[in-house]
Protein backbone atom coordinates (compact mmCIF):
# COMPACT_ATOMS: atom_id res chain seq x y z
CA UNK A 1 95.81 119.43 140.69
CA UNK A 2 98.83 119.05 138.27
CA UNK A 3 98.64 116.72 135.10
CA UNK A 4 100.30 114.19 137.20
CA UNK A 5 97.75 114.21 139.67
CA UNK A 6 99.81 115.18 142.81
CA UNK A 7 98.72 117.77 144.56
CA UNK A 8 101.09 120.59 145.35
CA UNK A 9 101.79 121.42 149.04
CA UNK A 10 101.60 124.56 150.77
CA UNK A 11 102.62 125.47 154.07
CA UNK A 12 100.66 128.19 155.63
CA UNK A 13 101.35 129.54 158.86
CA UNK A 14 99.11 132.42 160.55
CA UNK A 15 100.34 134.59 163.23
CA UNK A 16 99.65 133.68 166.66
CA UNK A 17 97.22 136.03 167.66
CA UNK A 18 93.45 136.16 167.31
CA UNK A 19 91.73 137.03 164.31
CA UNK A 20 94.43 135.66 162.24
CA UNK A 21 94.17 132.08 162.13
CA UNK A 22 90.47 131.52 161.00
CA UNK A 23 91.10 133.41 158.27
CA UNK A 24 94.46 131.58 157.38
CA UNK A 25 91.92 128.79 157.54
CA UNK A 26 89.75 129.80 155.49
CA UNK A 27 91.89 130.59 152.70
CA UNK A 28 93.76 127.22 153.25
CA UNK A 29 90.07 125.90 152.76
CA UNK A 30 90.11 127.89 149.22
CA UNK A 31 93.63 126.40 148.32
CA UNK A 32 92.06 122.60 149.13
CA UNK A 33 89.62 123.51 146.74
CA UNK A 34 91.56 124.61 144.18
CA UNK A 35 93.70 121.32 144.09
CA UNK A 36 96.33 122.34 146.85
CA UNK A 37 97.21 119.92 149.76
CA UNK A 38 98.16 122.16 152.73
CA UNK A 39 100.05 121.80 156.08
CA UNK A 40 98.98 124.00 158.47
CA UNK A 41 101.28 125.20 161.18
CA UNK A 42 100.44 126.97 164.76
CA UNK A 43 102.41 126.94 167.98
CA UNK A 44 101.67 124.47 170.28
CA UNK A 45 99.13 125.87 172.19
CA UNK A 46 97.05 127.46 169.62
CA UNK A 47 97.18 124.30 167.98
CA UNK A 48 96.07 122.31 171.13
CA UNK A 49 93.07 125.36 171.25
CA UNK A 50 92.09 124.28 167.68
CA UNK A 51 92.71 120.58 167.82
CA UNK A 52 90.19 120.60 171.30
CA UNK A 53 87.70 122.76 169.10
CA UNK A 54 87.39 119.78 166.69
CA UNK A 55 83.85 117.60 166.70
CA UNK A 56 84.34 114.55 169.20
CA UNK A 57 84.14 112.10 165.78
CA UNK A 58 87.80 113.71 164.79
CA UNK A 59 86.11 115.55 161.43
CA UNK A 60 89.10 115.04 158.43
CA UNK A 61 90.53 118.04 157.57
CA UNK A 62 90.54 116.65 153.61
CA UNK A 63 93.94 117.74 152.33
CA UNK A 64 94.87 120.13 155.32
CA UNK A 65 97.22 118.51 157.92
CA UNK A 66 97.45 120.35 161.22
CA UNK A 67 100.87 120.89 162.86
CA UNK A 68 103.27 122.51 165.89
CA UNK A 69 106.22 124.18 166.54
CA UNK A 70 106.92 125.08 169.73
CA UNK A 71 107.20 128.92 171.19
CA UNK A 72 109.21 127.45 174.17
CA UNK A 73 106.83 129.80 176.79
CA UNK A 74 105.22 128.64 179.78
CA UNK A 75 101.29 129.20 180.28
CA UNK A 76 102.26 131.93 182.68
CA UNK A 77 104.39 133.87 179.97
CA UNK A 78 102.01 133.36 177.13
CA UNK A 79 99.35 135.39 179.31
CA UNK A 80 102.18 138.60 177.94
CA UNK A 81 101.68 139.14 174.59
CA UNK A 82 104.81 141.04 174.27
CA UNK A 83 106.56 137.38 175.28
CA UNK A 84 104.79 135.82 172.15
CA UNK A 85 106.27 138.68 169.93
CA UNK A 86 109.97 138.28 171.29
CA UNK A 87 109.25 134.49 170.90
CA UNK A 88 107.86 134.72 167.09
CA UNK A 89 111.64 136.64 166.84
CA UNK A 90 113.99 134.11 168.85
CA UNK A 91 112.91 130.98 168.44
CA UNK A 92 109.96 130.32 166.03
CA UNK A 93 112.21 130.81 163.29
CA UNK A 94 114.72 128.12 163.76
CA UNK A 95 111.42 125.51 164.71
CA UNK A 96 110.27 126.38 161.39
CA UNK A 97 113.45 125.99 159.64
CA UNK A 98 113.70 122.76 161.11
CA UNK A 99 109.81 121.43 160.46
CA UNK A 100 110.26 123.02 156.99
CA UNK A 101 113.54 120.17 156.26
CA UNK A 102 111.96 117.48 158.25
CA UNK A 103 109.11 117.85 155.86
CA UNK A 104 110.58 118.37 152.65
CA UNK A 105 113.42 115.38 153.21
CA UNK A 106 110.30 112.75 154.66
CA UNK A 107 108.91 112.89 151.32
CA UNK A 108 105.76 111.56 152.65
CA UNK A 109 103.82 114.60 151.34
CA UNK A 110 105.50 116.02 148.64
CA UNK A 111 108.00 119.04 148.88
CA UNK A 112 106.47 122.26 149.70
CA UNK A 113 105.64 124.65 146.67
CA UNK A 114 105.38 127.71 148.51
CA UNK A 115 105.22 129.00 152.37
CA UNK A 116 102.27 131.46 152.75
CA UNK A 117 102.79 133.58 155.83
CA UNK A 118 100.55 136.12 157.80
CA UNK A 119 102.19 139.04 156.88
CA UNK A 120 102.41 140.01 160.40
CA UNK A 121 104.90 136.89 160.78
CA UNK A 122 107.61 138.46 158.71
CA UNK A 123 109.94 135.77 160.57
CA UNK A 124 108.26 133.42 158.64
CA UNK A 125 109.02 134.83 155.30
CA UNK A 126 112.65 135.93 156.48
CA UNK A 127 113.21 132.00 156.94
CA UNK A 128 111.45 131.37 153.38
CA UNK A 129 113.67 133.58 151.68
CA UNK A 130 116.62 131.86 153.72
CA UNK A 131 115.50 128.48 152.33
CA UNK A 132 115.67 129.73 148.79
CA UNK A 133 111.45 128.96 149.00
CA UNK A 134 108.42 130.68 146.79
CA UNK A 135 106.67 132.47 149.54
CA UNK A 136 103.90 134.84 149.88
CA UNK A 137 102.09 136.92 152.81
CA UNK A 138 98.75 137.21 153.61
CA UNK A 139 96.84 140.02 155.14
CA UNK A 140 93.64 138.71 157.39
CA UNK A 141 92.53 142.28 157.73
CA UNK A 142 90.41 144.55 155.36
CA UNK A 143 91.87 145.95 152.32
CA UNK A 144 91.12 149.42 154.31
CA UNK A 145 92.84 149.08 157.43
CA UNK A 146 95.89 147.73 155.11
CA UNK A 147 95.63 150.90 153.12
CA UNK A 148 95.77 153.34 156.69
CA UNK A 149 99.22 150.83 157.67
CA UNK A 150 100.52 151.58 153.99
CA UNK A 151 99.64 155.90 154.11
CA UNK A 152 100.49 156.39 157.94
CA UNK A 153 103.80 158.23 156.94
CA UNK A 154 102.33 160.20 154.42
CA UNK A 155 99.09 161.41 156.68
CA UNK A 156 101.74 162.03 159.32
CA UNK A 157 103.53 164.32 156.83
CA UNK A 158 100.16 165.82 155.70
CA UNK A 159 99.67 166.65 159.69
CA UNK A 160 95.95 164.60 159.70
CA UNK A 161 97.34 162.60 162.64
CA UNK A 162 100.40 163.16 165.09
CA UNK A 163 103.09 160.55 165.51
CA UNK A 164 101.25 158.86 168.28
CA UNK A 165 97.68 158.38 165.50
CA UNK A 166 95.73 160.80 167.11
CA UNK A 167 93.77 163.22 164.94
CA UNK A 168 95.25 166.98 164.39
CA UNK A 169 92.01 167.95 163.33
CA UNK A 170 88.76 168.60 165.17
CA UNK A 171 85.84 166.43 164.38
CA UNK A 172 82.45 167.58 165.12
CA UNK A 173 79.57 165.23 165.61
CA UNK A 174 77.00 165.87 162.65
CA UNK A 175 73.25 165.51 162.38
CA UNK A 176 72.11 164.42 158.61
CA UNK A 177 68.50 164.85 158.06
């Protein structure tokens, strides 16, 4: 919390795709503690998914307000994930944008601070940066599998895997006594 006492507002906004919102959540949960007041954002029907996965008695999310934007699919295309990604390209953006000024001008919660993306929702940084916003990514995954992502040119160079990931070298299953 500032020496003013208000607290300052995020906006984080996880990819939609599983295994990357819970831990968005989590680390929105870290932020609450820390003083931050966040708004959460998922489209629609994620948000519908976690809304309906709420305790009958409506538990508070303390500091943490849940919100929408709307990927403009129908249940039939969302069963494509390959829809989702040419949504997240087309129109998430601009529903963001939008959200993003209806927020800041309401001035019912404060301006937003910063706008922490999944970092595989580079849309959502792209329309940070367009804002003129502090923004950040986030990676959900382990610090390994972010490390393989980061090297993959250089073991494709080194000839450990070919250009479609597989191997180059023979692996032989090993007994340790």
């Amino acid at each position: 919390m500032t020496t003013t006492g208000v607290r300052p507002h995020v906006l984080v906004i996880p990819s939609p795709g599983q295994g990357h919102v819970m831990p968005l959540m989590r680390f929105s949960y870290c932020l609450v503690d820390r003083g931050f007041k966040v708004t959460f954002v998922n489209i629609e029907f994620i948000h519908a998914r976690l809304i309906d996965s709420l305790p009958e008695n409506g538990i508070e999310l303390d500091h943490i307000h849940l919100v929408s934007i709307p990927d403009g699919l129908t249940p039939k295309e969302r069963e494509d994930p390959n829809n989702l990604h040419s949504a997240a390209s087309s129109k998430l953006p601009a529903e963001l944008e939008k959200l993003l000024r209806n927020v800041n001008e309401s001035g019912k919660n404060g301006k937003i601070a910063c706008l922490i993306a999944d970092e595989t929702a580079g849309w959502a940084l792209d329309v940070a940066r367009k804002m003129g916003m502090r923004h950040a990514s986030f990676w959900p995954a382990s610090a390994g599998i972010k490390a393989i992502i980061h090297h993959i040119t250089e073991l494709i160079e080194m000839d450990a895997i070919d250009n479609n990931g597989r191997s180059l070298y023979l692996l032989v299953d090993a007994i340790f006594i």
